[in-house]
PDB file of N, CA and C in Angstrom:
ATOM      1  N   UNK A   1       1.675 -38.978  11.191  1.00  0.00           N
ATOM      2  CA  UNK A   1       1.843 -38.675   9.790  1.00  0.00           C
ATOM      3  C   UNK A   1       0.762 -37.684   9.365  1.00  0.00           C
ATOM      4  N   UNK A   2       1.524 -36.903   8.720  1.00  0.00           N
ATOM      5  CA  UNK A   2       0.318 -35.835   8.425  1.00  0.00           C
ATOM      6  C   UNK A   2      -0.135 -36.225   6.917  1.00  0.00           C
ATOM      7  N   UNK A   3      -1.366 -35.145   6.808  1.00  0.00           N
ATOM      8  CA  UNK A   3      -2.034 -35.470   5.186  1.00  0.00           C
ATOM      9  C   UNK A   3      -1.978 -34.135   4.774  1.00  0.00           C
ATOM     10  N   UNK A   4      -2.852 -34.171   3.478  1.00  0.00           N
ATOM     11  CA  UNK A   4      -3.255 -32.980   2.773  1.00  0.00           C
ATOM     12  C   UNK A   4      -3.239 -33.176   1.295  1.00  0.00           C
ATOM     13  N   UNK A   5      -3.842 -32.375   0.726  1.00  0.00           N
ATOM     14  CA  UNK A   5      -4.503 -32.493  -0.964  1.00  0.00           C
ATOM     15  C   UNK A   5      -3.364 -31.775  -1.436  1.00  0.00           C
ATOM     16  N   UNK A   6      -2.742 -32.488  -3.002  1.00  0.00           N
ATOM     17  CA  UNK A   6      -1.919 -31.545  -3.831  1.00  0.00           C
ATOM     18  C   UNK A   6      -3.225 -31.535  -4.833  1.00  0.00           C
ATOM     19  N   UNK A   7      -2.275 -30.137  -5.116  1.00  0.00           N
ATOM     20  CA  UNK A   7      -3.255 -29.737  -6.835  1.00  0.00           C
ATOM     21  C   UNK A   7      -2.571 -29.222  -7.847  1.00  0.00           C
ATOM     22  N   UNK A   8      -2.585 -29.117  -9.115  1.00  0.00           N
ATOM     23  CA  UNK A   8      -2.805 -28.641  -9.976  1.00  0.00           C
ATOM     24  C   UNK A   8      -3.529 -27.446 -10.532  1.00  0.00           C
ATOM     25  N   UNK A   9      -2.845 -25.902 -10.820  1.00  0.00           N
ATOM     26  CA  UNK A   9      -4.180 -24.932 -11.088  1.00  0.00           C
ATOM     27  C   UNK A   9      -3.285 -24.861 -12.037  1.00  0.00           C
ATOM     28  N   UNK A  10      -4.130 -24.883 -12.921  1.00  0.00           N
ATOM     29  CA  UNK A  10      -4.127 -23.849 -14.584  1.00  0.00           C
ATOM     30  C   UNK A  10      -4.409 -22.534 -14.479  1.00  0.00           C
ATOM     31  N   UNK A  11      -4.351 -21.833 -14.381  1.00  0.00           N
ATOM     32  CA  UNK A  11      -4.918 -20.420 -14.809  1.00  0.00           C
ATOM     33  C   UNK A  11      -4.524 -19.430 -15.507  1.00  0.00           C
ATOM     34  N   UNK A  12      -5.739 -18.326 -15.469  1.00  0.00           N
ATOM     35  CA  UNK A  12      -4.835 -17.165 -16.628  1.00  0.00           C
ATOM     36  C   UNK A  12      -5.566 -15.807 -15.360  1.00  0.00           C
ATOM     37  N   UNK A  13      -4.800 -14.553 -15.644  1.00  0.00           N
ATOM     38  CA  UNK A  13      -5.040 -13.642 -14.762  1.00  0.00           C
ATOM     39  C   UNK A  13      -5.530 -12.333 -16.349  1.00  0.00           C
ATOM     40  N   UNK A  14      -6.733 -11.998 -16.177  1.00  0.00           N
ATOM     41  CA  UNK A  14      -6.576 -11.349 -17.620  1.00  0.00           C
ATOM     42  C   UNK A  14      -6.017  -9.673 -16.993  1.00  0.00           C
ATOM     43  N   UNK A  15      -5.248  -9.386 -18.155  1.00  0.00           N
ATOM     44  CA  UNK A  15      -4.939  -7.838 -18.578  1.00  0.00           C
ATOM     45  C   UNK A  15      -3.982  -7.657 -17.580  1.00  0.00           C
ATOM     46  N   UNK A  16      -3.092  -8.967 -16.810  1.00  0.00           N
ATOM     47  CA  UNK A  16      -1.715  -8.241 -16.033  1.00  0.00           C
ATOM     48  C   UNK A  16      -0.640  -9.111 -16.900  1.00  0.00           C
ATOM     49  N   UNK A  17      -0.163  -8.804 -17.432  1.00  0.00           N
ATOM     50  CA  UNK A  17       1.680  -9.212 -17.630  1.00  0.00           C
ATOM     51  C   UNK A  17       2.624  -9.745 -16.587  1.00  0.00           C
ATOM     52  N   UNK A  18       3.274 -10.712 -17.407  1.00  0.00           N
ATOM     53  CA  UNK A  18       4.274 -11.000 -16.177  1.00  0.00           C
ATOM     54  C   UNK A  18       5.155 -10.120 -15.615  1.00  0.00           C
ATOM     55  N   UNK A  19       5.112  -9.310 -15.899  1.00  0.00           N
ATOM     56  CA  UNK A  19       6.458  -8.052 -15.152  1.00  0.00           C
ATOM     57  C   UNK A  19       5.250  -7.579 -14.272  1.00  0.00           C
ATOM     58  N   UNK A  20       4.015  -7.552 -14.510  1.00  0.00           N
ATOM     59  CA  UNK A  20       3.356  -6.416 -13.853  1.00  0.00           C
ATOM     60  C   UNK A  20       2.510  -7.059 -12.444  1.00  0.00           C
ATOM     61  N   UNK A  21       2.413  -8.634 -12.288  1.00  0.00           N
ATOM     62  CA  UNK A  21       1.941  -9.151 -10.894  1.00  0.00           C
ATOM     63  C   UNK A  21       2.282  -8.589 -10.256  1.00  0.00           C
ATOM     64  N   UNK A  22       3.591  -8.080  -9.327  1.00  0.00           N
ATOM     65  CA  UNK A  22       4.108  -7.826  -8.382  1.00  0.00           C
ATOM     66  C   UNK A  22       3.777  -6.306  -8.005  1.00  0.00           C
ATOM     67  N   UNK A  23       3.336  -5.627  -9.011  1.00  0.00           N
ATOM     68  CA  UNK A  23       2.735  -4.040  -9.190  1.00  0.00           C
ATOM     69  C   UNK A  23       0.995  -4.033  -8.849  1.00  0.00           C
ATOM     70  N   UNK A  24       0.860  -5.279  -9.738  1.00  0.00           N
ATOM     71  CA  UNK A  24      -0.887  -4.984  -9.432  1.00  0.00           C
ATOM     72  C   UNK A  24      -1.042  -6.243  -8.340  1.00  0.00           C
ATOM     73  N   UNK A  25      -0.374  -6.599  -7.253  1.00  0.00           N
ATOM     74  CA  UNK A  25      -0.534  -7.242  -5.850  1.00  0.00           C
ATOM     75  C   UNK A  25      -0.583  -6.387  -5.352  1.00  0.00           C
ATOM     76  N   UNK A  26       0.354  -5.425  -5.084  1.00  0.00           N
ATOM     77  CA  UNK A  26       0.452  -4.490  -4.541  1.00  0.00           C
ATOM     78  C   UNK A  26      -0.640  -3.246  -4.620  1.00  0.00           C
ATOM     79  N   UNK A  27      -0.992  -2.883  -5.823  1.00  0.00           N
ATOM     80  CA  UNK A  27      -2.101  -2.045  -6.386  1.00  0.00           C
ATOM     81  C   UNK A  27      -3.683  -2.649  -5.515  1.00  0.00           C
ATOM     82  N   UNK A  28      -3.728  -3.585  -5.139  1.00  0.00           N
ATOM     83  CA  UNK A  28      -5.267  -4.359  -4.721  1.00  0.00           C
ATOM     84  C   UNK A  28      -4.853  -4.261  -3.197  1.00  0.00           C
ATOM     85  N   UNK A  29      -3.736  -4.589  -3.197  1.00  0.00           N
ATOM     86  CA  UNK A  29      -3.781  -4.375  -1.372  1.00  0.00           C
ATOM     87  C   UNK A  29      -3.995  -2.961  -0.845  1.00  0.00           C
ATOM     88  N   UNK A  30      -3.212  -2.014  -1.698  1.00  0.00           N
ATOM     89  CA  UNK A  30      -3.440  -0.943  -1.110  1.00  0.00           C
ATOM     90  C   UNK A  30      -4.839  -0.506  -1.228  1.00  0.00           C
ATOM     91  N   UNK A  31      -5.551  -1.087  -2.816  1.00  0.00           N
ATOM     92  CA  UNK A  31      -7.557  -0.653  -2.404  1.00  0.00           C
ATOM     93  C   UNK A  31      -7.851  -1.057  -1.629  1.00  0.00           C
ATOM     94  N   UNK A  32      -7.333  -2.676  -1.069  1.00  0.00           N
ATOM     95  CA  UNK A  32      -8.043  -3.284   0.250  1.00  0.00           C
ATOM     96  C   UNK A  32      -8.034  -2.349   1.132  1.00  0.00           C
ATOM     97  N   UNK A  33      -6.788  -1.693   1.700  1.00  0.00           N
ATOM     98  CA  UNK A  33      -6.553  -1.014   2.634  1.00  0.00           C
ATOM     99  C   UNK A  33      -7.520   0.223   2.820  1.00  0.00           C
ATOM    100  N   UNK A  34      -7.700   1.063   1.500  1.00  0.00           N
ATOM    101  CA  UNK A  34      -8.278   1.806   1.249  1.00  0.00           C
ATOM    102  C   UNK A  34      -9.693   2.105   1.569  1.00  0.00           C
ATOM    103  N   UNK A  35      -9.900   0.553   1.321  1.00  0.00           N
ATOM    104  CA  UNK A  35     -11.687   0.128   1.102  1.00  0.00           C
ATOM    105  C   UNK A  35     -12.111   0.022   2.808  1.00  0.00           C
ATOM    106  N   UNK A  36     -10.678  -0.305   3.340  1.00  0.00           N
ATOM    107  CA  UNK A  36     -11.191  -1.020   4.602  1.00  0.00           C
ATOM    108  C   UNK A  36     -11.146   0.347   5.514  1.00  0.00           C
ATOM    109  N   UNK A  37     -10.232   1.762   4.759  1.00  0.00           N
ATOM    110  CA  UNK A  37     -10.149   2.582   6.154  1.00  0.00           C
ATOM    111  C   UNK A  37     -11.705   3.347   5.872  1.00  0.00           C
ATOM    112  N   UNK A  38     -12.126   3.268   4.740  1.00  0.00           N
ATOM    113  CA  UNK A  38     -13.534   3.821   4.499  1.00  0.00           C
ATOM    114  C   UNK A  38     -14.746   3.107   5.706  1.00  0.00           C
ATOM    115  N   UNK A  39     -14.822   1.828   5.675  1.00  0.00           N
ATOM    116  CA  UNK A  39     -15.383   1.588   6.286  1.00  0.00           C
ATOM    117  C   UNK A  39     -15.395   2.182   8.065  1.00  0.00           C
ATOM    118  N   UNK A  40     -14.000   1.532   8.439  1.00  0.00           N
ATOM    119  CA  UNK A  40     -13.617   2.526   9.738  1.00  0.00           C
ATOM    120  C   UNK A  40     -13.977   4.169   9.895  1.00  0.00           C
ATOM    121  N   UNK A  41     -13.847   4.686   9.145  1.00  0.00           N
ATOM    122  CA  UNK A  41     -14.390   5.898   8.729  1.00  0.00           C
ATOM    123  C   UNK A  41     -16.050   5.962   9.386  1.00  0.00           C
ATOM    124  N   UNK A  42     -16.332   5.335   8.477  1.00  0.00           N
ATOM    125  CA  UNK A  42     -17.454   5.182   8.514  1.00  0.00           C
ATOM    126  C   UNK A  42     -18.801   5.000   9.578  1.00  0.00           C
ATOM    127  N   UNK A  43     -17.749   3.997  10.131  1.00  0.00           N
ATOM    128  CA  UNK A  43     -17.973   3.668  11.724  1.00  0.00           C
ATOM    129  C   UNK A  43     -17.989   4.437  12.765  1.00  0.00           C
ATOM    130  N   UNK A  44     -16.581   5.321  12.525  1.00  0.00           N
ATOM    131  CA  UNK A  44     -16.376   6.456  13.577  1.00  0.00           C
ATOM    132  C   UNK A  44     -17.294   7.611  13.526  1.00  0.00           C
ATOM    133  N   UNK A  45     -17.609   7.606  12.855  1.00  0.00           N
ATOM    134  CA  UNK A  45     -18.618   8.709  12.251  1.00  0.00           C
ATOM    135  C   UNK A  45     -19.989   8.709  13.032  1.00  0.00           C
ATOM    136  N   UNK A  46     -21.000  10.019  12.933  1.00  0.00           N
ATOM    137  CA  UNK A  46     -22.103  10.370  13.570  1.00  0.00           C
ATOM    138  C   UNK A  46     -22.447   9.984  12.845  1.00  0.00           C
ATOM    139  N   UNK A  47     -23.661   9.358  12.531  1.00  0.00           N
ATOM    140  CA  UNK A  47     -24.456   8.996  11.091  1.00  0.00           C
ATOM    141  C   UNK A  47     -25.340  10.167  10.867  1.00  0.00           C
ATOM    142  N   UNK A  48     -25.964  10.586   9.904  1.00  0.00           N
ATOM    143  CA  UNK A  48     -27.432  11.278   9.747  1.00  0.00           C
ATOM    144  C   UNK A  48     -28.227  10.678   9.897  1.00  0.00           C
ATOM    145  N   UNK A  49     -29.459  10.944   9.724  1.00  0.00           N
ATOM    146  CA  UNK A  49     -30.922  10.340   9.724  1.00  0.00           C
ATOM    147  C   UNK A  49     -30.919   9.656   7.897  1.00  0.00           C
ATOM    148  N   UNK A  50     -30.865  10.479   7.504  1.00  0.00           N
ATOM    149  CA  UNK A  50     -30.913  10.804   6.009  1.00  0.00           C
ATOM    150  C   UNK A  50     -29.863  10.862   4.629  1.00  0.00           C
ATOM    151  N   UNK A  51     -29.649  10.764   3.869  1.00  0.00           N
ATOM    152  CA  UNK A  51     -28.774  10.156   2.899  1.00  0.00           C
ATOM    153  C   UNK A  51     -29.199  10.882   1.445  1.00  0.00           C
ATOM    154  N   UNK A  52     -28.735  11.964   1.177  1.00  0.00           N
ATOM    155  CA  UNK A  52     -29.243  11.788  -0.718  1.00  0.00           C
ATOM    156  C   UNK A  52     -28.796  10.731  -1.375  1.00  0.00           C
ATOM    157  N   UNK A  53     -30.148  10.296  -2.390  1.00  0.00           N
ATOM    158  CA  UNK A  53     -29.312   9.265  -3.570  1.00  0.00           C
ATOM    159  C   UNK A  53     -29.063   9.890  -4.830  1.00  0.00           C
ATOM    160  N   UNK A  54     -28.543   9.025  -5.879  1.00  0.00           N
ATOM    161  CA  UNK A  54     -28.267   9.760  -6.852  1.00  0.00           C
ATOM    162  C   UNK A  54     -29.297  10.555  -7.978  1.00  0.00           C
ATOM    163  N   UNK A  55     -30.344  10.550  -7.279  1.00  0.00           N
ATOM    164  CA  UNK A  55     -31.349  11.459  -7.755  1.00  0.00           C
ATOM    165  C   UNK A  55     -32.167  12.813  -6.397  1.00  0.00           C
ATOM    166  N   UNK A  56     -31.276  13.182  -5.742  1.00  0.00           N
ATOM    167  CA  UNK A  56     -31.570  14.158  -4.643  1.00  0.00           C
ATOM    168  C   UNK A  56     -32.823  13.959  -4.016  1.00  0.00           C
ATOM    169  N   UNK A  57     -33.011  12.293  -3.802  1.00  0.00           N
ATOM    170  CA  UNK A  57     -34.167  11.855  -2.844  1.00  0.00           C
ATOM    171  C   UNK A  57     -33.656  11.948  -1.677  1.00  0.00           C
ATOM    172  N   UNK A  58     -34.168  11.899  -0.461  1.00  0.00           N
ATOM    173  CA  UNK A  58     -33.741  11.933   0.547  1.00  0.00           C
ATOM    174  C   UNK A  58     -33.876   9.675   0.993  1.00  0.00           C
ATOM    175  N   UNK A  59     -33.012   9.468   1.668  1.00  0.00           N
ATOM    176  CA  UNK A  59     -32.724   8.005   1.788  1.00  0.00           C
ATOM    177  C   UNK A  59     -32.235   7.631   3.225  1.00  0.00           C
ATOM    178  N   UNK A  60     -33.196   6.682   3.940  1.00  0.00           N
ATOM    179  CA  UNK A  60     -32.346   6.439   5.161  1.00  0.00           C
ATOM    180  C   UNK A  60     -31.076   6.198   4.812  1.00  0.00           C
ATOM    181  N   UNK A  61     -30.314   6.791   6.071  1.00  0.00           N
ATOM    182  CA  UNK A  61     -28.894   6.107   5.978  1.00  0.00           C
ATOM    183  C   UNK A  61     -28.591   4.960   6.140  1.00  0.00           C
ATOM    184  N   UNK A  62     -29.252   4.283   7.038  1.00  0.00           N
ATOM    185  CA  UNK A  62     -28.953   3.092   7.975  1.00  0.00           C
ATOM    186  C   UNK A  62     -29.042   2.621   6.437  1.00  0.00           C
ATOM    187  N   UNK A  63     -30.143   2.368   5.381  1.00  0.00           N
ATOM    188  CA  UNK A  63     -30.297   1.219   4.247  1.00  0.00           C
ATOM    189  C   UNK A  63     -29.221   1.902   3.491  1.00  0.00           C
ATOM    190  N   UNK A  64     -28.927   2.862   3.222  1.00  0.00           N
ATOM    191  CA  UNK A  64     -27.379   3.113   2.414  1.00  0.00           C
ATOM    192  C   UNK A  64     -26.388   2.674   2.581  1.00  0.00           C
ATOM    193  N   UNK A  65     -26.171   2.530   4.299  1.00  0.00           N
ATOM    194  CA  UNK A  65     -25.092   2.192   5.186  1.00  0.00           C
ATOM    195  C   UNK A  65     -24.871   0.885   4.337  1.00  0.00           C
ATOM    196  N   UNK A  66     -25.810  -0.124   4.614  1.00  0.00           N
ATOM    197  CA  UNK A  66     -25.771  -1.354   4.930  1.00  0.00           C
ATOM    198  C   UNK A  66     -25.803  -1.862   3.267  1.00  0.00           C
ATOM    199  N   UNK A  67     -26.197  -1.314   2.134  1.00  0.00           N
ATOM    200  CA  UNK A  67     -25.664  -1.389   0.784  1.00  0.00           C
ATOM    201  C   UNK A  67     -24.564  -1.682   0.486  1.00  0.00           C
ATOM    202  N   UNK A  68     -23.898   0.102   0.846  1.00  0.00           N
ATOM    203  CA  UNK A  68     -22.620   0.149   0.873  1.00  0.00           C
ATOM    204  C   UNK A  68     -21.485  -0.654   1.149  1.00  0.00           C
ATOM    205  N   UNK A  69     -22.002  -1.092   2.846  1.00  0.00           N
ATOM    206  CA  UNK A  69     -20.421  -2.210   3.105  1.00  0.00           C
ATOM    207  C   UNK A  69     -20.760  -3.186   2.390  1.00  0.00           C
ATOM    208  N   UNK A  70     -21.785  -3.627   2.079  1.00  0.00           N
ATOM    209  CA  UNK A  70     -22.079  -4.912   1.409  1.00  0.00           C
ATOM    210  C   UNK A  70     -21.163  -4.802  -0.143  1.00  0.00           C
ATOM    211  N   UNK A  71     -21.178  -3.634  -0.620  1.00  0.00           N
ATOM    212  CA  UNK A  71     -20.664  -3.581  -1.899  1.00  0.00           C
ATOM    213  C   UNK A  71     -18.753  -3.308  -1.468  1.00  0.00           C
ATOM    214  N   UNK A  72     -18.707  -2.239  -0.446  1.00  0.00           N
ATOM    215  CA  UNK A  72     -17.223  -2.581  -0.035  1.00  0.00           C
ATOM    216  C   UNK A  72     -16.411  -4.375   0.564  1.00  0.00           C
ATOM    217  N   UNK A  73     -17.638  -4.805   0.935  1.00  0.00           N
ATOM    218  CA  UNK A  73     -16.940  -6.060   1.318  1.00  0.00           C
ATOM    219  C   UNK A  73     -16.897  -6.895   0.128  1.00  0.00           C
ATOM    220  N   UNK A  74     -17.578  -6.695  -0.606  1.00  0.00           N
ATOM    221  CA  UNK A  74     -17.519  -7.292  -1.954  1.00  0.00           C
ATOM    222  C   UNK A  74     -16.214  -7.476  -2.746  1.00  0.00           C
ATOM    223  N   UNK A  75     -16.009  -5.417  -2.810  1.00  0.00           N
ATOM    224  CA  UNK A  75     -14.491  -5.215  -3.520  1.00  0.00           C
ATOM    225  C   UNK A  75     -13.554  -6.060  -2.948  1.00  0.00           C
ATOM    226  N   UNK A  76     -13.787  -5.971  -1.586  1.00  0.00           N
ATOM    227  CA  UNK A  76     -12.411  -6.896  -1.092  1.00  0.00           C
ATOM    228  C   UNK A  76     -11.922  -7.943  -1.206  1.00  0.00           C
ATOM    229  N   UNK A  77     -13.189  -8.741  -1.141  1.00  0.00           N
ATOM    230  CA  UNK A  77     -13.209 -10.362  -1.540  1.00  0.00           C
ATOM    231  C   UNK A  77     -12.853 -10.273  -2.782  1.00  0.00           C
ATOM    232  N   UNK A  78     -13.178  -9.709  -3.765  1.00  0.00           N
ATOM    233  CA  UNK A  78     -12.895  -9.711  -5.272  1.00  0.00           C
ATOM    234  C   UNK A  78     -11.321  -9.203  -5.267  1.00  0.00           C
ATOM    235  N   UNK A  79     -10.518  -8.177  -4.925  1.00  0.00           N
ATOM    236  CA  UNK A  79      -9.637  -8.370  -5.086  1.00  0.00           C
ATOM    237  C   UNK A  79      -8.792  -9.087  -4.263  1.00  0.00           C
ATOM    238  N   UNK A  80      -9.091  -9.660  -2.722  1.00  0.00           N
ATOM    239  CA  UNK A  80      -8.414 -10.811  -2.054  1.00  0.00           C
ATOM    240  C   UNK A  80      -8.247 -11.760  -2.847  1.00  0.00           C
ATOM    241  N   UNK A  81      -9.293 -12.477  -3.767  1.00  0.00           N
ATOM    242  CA  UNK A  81      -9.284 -13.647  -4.660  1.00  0.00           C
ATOM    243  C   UNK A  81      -8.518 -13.552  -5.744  1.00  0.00           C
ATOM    244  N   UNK A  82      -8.506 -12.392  -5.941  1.00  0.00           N
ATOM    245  CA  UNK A  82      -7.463 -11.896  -7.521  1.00  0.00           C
ATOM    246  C   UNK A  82      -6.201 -11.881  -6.780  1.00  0.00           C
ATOM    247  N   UNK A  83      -5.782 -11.675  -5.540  1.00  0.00           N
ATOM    248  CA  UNK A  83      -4.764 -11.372  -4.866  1.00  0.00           C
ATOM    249  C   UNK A  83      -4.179 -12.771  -4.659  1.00  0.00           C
ATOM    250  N   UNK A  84      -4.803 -13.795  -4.674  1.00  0.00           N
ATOM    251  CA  UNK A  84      -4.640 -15.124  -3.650  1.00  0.00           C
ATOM    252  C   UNK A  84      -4.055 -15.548  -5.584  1.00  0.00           C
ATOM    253  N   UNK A  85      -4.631 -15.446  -6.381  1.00  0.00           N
ATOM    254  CA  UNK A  85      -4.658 -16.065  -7.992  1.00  0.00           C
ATOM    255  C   UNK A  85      -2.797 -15.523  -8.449  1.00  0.00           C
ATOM    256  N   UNK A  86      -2.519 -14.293  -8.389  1.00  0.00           N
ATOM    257  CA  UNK A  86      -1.318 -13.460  -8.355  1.00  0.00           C
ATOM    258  C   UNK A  86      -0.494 -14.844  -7.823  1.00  0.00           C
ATOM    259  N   UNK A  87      -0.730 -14.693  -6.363  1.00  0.00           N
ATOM    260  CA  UNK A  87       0.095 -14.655  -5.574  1.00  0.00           C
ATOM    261  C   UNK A  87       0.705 -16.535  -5.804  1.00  0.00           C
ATOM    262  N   UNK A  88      -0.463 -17.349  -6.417  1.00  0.00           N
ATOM    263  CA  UNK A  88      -0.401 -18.620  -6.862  1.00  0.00           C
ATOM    264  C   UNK A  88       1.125 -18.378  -8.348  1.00  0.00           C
ATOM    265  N   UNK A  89       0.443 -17.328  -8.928  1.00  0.00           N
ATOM    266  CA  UNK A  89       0.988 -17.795 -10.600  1.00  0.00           C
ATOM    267  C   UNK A  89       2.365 -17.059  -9.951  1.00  0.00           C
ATOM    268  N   UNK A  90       2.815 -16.055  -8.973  1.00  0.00           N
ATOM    269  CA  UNK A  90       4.066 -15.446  -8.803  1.00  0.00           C
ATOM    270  C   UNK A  90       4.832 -16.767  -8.345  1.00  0.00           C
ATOM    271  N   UNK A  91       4.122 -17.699  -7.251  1.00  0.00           N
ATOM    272  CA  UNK A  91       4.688 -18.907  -6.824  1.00  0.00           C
ATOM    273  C   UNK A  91       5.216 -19.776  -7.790  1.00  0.00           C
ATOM    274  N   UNK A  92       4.724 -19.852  -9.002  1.00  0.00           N
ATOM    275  CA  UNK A  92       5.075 -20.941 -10.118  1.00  0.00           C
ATOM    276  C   UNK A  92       5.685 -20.124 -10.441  1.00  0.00           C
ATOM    277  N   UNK A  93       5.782 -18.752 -11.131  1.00  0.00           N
ATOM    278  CA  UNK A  93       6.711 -18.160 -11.739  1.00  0.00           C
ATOM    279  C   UNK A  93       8.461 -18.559 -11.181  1.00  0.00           C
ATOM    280  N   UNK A  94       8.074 -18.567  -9.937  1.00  0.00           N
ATOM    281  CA  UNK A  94       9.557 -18.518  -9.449  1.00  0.00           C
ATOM    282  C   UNK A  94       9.905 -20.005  -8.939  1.00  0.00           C
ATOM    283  N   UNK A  95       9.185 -20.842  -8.806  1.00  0.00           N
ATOM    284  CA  UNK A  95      10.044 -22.367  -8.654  1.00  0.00           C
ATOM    285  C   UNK A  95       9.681 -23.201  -9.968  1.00  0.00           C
ATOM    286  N   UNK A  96       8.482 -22.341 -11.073  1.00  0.00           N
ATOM    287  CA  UNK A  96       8.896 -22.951 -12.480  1.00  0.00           C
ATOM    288  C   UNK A  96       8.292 -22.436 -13.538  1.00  0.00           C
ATOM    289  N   UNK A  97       9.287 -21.551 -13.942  1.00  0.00           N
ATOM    290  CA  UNK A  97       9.068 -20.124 -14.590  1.00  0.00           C
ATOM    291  C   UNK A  97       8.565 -20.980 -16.489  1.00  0.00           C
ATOM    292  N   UNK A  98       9.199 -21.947 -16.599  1.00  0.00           N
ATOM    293  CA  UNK A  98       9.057 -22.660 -17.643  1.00  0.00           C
ATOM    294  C   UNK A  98       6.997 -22.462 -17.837  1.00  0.00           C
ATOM    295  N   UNK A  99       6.391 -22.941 -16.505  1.00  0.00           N
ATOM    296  CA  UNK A  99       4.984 -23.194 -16.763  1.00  0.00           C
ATOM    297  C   UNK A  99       4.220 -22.039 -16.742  1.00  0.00           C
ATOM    298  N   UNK A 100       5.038 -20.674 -16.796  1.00  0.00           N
ATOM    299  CA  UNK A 100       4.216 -19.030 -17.054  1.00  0.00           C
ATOM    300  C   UNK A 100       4.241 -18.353 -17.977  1.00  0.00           C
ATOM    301  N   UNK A 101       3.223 -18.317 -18.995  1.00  0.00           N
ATOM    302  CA  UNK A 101       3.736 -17.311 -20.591  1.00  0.00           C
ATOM    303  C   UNK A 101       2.781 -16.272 -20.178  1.00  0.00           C
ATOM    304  N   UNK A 102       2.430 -15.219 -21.220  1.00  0.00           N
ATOM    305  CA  UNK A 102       1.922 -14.519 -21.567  1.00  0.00           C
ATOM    306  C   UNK A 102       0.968 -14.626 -22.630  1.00  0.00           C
ATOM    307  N   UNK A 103      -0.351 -14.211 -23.002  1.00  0.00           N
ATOM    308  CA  UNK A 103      -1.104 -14.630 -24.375  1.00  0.00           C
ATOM    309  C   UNK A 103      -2.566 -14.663 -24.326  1.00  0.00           C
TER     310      UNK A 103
END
């Protein structure tokens, strides 16, 4: 016999509409994608020694490097989680459309 936890989520997704989940799922996957070929990019790449920042200092790369994915892996998780939230309220939408408004 198997187990496992049911739940209950309430939630609200701010500034998407119900017509518009299925547009902005899609909209985050493709940044994922986006975010993720940067990195590959990135990888493939010769590095420099050196890096301008946004004040024409000169900046190791390696500590830019390692900023950077930190802030790209970030985006991802942030919109994976917004993605996983969608993908919950599209699930209720469609086996019980009664428990999805707008407001």
């Amino acid at each position: 016999m198997s187990w496992g936890t049911y739940y209950t989520y309430d939630g609200y997704i701010l500034r998407v509409g119900k017509n518009e989940l299925k547009d902005k799922y899609e909209d985050l996957k493709d940044d994922n994608d986006t975010l993720w070929n940067e990195i590959l990019q990135r990888i493939a790449m010769t590095p420099p020694q050196t890096i301008k920042d946004c004040e024409d200092n000169d900046m190791d790369y390696v500590d830019y490097m390692s900023n950077h994915i930190k802030y790209l892996r970030q985006q991802i998780e942030e919109n994976n989680f917004l993605m996983a939230r969608i993908d919950d309220c599209l699930e209720t939408l469609q086996e019980h459309p009664d428990k999805v408004s707008e407001g």
